[in-house]
C-alpha atoms as a PDB file:
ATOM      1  CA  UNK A   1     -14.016 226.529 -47.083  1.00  0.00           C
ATOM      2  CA  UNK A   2     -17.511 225.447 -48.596  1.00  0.00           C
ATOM      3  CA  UNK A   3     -16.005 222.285 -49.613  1.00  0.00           C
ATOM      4  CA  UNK A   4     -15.483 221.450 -45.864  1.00  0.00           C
ATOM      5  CA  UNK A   5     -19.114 222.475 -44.637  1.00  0.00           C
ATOM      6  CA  UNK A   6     -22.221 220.889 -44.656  1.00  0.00           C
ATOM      7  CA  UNK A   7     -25.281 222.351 -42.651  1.00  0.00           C
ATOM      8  CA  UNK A   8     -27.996 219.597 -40.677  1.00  0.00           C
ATOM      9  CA  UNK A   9     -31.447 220.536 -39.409  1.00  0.00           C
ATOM     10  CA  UNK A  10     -33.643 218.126 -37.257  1.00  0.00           C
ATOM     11  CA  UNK A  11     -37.317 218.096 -37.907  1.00  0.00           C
ATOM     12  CA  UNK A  12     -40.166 217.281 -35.996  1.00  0.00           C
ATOM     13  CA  UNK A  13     -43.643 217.646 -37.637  1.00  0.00           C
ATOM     14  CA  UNK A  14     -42.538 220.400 -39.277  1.00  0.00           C
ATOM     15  CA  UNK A  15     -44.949 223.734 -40.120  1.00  0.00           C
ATOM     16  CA  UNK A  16     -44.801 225.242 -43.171  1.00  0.00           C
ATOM     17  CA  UNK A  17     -42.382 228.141 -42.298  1.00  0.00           C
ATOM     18  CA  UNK A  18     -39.403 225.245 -41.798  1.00  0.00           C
ATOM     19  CA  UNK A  19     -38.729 225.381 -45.502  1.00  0.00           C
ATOM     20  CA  UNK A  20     -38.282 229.218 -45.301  1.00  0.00           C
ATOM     21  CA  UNK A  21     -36.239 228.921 -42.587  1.00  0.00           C
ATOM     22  CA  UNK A  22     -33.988 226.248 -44.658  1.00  0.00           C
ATOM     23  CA  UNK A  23     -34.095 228.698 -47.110  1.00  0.00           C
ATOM     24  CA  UNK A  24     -31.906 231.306 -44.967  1.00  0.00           C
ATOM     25  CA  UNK A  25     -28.927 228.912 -45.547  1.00  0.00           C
ATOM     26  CA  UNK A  26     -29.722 226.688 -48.111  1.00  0.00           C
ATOM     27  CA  UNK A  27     -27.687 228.808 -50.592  1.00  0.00           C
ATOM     28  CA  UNK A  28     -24.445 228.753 -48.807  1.00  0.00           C
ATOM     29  CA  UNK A  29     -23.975 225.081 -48.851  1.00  0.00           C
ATOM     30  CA  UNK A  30     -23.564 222.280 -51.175  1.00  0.00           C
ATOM     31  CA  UNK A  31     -25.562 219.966 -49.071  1.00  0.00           C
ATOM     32  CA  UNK A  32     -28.002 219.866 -46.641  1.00  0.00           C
ATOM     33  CA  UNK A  33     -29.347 217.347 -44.042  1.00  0.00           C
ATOM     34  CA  UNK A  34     -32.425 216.867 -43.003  1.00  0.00           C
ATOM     35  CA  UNK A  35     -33.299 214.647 -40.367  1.00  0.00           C
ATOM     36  CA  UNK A  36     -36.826 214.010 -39.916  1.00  0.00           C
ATOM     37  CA  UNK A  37     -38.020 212.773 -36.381  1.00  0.00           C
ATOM     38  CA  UNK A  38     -41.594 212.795 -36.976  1.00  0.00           C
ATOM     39  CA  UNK A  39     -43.326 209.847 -36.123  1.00  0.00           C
ATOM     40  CA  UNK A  40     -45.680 209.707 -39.339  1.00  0.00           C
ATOM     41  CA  UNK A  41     -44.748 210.810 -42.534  1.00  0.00           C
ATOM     42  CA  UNK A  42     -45.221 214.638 -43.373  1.00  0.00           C
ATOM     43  CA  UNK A  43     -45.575 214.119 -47.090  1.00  0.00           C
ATOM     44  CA  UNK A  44     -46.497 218.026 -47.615  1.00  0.00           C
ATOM     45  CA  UNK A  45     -43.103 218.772 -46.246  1.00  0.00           C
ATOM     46  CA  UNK A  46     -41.451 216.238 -48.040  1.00  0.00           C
ATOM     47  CA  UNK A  47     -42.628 217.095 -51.563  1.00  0.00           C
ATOM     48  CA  UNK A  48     -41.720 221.119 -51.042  1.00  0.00           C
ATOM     49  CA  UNK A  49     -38.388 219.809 -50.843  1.00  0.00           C
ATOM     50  CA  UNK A  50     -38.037 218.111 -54.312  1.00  0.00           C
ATOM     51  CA  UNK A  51     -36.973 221.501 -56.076  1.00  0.00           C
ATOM     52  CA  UNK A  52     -34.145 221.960 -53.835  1.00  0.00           C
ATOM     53  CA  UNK A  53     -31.232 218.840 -55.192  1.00  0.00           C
ATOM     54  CA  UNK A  54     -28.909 219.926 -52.090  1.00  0.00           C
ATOM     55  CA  UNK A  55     -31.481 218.314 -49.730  1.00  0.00           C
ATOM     56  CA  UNK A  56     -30.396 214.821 -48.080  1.00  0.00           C
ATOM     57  CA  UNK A  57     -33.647 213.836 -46.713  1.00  0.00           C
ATOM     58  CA  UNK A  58     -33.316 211.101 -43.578  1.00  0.00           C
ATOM     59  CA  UNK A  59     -37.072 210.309 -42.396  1.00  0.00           C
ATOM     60  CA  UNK A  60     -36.594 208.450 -39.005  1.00  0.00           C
ATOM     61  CA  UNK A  61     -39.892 207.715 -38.502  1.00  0.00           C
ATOM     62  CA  UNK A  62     -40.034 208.054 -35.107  1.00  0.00           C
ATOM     63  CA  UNK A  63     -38.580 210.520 -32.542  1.00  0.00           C
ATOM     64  CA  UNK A  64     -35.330 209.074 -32.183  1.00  0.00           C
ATOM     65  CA  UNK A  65     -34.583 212.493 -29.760  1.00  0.00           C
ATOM     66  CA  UNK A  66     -32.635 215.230 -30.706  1.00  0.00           C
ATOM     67  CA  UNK A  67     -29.185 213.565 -29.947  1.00  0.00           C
ATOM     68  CA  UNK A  68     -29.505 210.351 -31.585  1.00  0.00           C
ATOM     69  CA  UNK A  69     -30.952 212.351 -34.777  1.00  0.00           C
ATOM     70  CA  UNK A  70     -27.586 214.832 -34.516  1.00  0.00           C
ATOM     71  CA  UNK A  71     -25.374 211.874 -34.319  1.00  0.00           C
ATOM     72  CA  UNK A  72     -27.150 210.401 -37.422  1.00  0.00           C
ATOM     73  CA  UNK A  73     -26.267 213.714 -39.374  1.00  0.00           C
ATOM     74  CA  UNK A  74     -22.667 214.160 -38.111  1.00  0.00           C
ATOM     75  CA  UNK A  75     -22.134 210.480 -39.228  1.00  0.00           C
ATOM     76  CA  UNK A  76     -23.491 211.114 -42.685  1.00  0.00           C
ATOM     77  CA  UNK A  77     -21.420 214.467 -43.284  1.00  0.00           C
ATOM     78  CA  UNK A  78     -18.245 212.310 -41.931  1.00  0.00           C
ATOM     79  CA  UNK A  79     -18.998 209.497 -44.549  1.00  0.00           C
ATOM     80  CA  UNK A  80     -19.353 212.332 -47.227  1.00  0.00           C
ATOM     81  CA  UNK A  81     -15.938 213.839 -45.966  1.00  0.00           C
ATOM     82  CA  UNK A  82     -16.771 216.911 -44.456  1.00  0.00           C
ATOM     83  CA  UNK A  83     -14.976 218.264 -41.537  1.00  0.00           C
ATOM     84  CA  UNK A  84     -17.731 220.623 -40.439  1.00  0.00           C
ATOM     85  CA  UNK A  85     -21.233 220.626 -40.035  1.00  0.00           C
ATOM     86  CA  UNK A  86     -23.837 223.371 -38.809  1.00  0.00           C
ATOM     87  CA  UNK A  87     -26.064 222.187 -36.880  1.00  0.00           C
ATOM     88  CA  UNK A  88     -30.342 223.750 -36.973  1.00  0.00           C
ATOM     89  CA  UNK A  89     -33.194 223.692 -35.344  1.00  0.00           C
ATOM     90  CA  UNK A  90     -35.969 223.538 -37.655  1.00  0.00           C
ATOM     91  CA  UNK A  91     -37.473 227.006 -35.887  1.00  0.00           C
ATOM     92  CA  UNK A  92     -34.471 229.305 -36.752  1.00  0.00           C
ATOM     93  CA  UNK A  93     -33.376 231.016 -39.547  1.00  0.00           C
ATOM     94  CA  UNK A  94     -30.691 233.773 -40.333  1.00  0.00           C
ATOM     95  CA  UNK A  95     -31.745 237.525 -41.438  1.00  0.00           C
ATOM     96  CA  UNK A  96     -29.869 238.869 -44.239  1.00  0.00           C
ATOM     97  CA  UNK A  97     -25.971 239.023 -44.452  1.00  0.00           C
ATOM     98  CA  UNK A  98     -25.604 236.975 -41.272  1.00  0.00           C
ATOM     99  CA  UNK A  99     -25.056 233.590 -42.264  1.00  0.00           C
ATOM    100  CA  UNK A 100     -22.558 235.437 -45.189  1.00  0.00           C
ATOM    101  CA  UNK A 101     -20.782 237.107 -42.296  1.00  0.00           C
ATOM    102  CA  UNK A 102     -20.639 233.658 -40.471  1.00  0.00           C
ATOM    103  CA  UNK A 103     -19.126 231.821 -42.952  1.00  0.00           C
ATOM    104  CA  UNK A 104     -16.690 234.283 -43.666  1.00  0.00           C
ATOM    105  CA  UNK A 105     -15.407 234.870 -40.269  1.00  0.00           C
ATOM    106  CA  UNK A 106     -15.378 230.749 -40.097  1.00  0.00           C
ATOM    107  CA  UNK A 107     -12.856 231.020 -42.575  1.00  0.00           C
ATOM    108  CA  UNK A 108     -10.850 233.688 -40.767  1.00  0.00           C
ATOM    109  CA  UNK A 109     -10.523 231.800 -37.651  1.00  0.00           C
ATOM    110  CA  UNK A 110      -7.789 229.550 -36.691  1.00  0.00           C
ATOM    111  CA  UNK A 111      -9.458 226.351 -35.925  1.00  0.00           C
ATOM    112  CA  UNK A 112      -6.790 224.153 -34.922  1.00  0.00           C
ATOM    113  CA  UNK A 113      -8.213 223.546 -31.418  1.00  0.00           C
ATOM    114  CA  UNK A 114     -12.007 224.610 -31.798  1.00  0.00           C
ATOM    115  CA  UNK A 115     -14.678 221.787 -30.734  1.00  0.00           C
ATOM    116  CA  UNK A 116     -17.166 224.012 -32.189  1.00  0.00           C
ATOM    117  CA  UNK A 117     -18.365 227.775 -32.606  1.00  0.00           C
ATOM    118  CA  UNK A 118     -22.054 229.037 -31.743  1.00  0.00           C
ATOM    119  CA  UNK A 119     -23.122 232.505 -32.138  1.00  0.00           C
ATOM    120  CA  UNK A 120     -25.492 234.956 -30.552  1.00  0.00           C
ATOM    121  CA  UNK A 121     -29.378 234.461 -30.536  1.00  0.00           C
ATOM    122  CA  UNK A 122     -30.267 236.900 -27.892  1.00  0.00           C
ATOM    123  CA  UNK A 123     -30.023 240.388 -29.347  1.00  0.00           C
ATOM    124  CA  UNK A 124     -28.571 241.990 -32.461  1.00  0.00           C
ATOM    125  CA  UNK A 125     -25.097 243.556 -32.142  1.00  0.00           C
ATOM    126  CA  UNK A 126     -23.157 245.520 -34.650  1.00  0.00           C
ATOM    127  CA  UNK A 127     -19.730 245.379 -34.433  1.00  0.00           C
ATOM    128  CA  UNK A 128     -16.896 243.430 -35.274  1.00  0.00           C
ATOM    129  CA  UNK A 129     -18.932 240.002 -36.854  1.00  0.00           C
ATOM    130  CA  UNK A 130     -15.679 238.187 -36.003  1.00  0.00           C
ATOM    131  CA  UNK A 131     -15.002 238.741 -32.330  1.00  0.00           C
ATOM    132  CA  UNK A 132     -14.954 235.934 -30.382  1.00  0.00           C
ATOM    133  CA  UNK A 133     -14.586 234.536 -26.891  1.00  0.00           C
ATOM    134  CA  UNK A 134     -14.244 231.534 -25.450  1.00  0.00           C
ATOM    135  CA  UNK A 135     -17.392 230.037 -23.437  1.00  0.00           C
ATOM    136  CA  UNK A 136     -18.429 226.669 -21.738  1.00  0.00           C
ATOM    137  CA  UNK A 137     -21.630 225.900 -24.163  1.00  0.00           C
ATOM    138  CA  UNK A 138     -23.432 227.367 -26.754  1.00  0.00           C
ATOM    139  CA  UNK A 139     -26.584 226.064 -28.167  1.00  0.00           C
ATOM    140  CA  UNK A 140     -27.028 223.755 -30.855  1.00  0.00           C
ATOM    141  CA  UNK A 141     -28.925 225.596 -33.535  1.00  0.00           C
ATOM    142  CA  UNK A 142     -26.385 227.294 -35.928  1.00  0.00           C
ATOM    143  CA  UNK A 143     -23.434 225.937 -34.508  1.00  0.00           C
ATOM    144  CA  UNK A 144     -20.324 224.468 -36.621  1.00  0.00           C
ATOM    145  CA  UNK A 145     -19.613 221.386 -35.082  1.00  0.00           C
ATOM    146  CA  UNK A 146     -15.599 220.090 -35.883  1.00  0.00           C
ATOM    147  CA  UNK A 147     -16.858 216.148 -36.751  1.00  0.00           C
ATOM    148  CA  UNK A 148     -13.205 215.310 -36.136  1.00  0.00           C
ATOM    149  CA  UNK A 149     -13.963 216.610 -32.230  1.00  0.00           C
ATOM    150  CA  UNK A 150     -17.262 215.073 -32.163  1.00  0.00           C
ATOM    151  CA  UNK A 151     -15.663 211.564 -33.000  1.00  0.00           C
ATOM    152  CA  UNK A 152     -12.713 211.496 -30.309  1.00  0.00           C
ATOM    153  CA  UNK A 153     -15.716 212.508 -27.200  1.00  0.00           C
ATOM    154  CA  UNK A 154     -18.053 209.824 -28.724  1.00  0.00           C
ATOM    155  CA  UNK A 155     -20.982 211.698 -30.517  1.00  0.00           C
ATOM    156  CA  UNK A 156     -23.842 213.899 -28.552  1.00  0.00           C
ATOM    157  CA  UNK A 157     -25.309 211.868 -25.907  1.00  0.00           C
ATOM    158  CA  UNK A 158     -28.937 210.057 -27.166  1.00  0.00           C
ATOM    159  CA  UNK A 159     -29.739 208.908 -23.739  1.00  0.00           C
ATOM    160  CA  UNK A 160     -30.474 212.853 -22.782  1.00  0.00           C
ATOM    161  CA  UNK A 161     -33.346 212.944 -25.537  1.00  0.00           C
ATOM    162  CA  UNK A 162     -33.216 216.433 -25.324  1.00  0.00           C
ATOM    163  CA  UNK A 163     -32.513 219.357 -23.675  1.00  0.00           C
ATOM    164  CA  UNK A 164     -29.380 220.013 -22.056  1.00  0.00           C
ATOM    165  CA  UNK A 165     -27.718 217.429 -25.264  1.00  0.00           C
ATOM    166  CA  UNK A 166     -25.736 220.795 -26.243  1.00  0.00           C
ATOM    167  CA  UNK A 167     -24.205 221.505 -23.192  1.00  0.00           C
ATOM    168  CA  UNK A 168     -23.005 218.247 -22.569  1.00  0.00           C
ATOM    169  CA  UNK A 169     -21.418 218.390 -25.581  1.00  0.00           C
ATOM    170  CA  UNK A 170     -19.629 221.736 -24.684  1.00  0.00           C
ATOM    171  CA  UNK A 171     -18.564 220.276 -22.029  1.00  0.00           C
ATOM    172  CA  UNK A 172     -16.967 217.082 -23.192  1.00  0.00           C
ATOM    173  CA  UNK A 173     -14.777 218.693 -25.656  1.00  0.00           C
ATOM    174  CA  UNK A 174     -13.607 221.178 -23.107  1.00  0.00           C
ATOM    175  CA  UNK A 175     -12.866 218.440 -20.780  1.00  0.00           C
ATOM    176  CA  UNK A 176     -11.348 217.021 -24.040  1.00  0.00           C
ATOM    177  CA  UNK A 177      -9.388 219.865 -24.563  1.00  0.00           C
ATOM    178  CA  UNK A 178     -10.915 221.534 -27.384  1.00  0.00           C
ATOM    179  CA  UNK A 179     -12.132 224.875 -27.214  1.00  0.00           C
ATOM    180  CA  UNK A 180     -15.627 226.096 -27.419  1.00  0.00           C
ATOM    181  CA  UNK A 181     -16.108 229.498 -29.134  1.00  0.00           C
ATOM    182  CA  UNK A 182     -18.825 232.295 -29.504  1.00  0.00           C
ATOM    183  CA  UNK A 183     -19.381 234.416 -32.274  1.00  0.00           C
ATOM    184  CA  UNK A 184     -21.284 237.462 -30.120  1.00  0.00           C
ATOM    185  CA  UNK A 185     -22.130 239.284 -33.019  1.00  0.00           C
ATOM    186  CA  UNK A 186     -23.691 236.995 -35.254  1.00  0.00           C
ATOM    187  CA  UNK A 187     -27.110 236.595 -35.120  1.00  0.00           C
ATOM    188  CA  UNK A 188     -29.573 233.843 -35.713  1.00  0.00           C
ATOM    189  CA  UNK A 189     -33.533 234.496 -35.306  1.00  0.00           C
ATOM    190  CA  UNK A 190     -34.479 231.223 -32.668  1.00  0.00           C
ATOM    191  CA  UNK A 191     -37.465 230.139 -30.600  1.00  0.00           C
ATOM    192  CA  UNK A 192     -37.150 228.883 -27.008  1.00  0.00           C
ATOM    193  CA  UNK A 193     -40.032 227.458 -25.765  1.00  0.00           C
ATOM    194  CA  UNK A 194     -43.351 229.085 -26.548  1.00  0.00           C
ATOM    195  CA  UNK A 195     -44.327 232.996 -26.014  1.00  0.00           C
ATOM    196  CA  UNK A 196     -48.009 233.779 -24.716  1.00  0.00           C
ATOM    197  CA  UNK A 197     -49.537 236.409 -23.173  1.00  0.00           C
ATOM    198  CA  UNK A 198     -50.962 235.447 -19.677  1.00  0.00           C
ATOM    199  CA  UNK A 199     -53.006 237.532 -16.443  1.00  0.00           C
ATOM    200  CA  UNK A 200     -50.289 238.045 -13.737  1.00  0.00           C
ATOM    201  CA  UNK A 201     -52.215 236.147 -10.611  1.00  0.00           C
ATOM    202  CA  UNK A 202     -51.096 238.934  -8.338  1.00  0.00           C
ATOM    203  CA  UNK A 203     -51.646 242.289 -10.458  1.00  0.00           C
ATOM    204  CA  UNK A 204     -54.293 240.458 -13.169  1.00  0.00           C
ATOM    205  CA  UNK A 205     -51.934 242.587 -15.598  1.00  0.00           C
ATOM    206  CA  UNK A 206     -50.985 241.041 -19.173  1.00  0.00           C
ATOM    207  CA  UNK A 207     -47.823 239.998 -19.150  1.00  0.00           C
ATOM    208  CA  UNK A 208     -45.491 237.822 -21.684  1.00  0.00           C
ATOM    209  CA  UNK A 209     -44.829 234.402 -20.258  1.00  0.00           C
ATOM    210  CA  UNK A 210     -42.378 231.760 -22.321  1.00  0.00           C
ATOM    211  CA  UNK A 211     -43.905 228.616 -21.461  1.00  0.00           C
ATOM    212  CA  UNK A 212     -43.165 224.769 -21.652  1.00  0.00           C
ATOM    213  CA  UNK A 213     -45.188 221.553 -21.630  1.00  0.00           C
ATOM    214  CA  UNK A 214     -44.835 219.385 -19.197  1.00  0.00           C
ATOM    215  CA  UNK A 215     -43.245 216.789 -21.261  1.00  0.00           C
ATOM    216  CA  UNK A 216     -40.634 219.284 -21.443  1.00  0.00           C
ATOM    217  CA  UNK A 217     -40.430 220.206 -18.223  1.00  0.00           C
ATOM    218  CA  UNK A 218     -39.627 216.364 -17.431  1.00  0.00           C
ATOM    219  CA  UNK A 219     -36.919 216.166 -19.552  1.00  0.00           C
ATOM    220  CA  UNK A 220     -35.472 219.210 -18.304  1.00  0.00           C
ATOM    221  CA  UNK A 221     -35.915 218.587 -14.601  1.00  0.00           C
ATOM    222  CA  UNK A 222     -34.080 215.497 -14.919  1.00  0.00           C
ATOM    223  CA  UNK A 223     -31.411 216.097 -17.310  1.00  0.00           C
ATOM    224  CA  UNK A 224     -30.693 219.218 -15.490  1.00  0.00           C
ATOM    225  CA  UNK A 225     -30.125 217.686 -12.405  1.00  0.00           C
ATOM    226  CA  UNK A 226     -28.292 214.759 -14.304  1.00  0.00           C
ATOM    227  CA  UNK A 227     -25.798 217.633 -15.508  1.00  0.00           C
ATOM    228  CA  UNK A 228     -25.345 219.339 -12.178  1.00  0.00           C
ATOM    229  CA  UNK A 229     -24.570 216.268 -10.554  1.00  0.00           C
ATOM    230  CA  UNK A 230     -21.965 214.700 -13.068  1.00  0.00           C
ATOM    231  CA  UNK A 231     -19.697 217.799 -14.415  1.00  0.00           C
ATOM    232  CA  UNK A 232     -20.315 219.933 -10.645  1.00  0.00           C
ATOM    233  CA  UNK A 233     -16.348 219.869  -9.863  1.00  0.00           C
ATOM    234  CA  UNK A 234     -15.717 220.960 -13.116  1.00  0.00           C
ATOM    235  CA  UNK A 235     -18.702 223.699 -14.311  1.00  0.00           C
ATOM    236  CA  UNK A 236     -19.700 224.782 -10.698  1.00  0.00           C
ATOM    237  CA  UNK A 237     -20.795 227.743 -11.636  1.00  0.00           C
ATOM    238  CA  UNK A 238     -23.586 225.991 -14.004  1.00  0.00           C
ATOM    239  CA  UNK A 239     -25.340 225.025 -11.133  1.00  0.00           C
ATOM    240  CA  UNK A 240     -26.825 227.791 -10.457  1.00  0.00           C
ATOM    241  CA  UNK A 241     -27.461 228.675 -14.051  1.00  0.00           C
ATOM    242  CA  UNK A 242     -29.594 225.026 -14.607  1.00  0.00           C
ATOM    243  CA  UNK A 243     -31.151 225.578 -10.650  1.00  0.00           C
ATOM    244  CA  UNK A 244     -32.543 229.042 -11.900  1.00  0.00           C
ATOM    245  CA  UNK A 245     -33.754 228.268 -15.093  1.00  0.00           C
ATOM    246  CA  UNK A 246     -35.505 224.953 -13.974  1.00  0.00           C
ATOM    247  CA  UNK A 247     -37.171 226.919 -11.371  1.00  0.00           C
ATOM    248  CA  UNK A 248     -38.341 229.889 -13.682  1.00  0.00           C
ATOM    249  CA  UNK A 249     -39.946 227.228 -16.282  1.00  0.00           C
ATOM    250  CA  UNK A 250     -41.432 225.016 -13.677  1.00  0.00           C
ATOM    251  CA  UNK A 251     -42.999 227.777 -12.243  1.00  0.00           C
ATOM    252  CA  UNK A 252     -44.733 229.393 -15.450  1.00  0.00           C
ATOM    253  CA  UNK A 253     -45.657 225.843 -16.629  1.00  0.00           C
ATOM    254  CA  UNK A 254     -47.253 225.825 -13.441  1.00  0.00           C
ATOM    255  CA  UNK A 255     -49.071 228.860 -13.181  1.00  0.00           C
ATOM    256  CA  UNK A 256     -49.708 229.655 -16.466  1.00  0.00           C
ATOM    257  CA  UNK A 257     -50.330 226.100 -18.731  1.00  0.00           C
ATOM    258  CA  UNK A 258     -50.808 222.914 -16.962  1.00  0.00           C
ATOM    259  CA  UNK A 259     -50.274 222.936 -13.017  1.00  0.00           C
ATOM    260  CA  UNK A 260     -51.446 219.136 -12.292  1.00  0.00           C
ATOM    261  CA  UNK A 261     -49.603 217.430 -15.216  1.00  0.00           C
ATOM    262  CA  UNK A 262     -46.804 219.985 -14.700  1.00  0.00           C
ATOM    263  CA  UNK A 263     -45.903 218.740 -11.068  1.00  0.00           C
ATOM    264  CA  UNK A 264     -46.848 215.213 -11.934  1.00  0.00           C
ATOM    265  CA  UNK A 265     -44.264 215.284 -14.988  1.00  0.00           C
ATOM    266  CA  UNK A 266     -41.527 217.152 -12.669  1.00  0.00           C
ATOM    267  CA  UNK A 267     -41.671 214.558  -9.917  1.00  0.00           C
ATOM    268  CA  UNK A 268     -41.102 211.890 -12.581  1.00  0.00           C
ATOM    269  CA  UNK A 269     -38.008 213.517 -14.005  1.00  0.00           C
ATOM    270  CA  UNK A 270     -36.596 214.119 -10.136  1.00  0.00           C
ATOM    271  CA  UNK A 271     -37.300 210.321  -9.752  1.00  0.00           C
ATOM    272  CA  UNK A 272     -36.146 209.175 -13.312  1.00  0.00           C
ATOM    273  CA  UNK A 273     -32.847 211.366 -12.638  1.00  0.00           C
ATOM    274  CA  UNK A 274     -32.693 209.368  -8.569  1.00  0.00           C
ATOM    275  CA  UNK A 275     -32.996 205.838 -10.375  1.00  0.00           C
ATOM    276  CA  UNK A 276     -30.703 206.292 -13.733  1.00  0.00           C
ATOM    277  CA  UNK A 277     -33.561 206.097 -15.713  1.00  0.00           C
ATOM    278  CA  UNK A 278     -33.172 208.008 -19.226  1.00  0.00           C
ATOM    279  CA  UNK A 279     -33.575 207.978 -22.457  1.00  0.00           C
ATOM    280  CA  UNK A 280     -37.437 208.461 -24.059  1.00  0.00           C
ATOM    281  CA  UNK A 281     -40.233 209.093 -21.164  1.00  0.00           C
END
């Protein structure tokens, strides 16, 4: 099964804790992508990397957005001949034993029809580390993508930038046909978004806010809408999911980091999403 595998992580100005992360996984594979979307050369970064001879290194130099920079990696692990890749964001990493686990249960499961198979990065669970269920997205970081899948719906879509690029995804292979799985009890250590500790406005109490900038925001005001609107006869229920979690982030951004630009930026994604407009803001 290694022979078929290849893992991909997208960077963007990347700390020094990315190479640990890499780290997690780098021995389980026999290559490793890196895509660098940094628009100036992180030469620190780069050099730590000369000790490790799995490491393809792709420097963009320029964000090129998460979906273009996925599509670059897919195509390379296609030309090399794999017929899997796990995809990473550069901010997660796997504890102990649970990329082992993954990999072995990967190679357990009948993947005839499978699009591609996330796992679980909201809580630890210990149980069977090959149970698995059938969903309508998981998230890109530490998922195996099937390149043969990704080929026949055309590729993540670069026009999204990012956010929301991995549920489009899941959705075009459903509508494709292929099957989206999760693996519940694998676990991967990932960062949404930012944590910080904030006064409530109404108690003055310290609470824990994840919080957004309004760049972000943006892009997720109007690619959410953009994905409500185009799959809503076919993911209704997702509606509701995107409605509530636009309105929970707009309103922390809002309260808690940048209330002027915050509005400012969602207005401009409601009106980019109105006109068509996409791609880079």
């Amino acid at each position: 099964m290694q022979n078929e595998i290849i893992a991909a992580v997208i960077t963007y100005y990347p700390m020094s804790n990315v190479l640990e992360n890499i780290k997690s996984y780098y021995p389980y594979f026999n290559k490793i992508i890196i895509v660098d979307n940094s628009d100036s050369p992180q030469t620190e970064f780069y050099n730590s990397l000369e000790n490790l001879k799995k490491i393809i290194l792709i420097k963009n130099g320029e964000n090129i957005g998460i979906g273009a920079a996925l599509n670059t990696a897919c195509k390379m692990a296609e030309e090399l001949d794999y017929k899997w890749i796990m995809t990473m964001d550069q901010d997660s990493f796997f504890e102990t034993n649970s990329i082992e686990n993954y990999i072995n249960c990967l190679s357990s499961i009948n993947k005839s029809n499978i699009g591609c198979i996330g796992i679980n990065y909201i809580e630890k669970l210990k149980s069977d580390y090959c149970k698995s269920e059938i969903v309508h997205n998981v998230i890109t970081s530490g998922t195996f993508v099937n390149l043969s899948a990704w080929s026949k719906i055309g590729g993540f879509n670069k026009d999204l930038f990012i956010d929301g690029v991995d549920d489009e995804f899941c959705f075009n292979l459903i509508l494709r046909k292929f099957q989206v799985l999760l693996l519940p009890n694998i676990y991967l250590s990932h960062n949404l978004g930012e944590n910080k500790k904030v006064k409530q406005l109404k108690f003055g109490k310290l609470t824990t806010r994840n919080l957004h900038s309004p760049t972000r925001i943006y892009y997720m005001t109007r690619n959410y809408l953009f994905l409500s609107h185009k799959y809503k006869l076919y993911f209704p229920e997702k509606r509701k999911e995107y409605r509530k979690a636009l309105f929970n982030k707009f309103k922390n951004s809002f309260l808690y980091n940048s209330p002027i630009q915050t509005m400012r930026l969602f207005i401009k994604g409601y009106y980019h999403f109105k006109v068509n407009k996409f791609g880079k803001l």
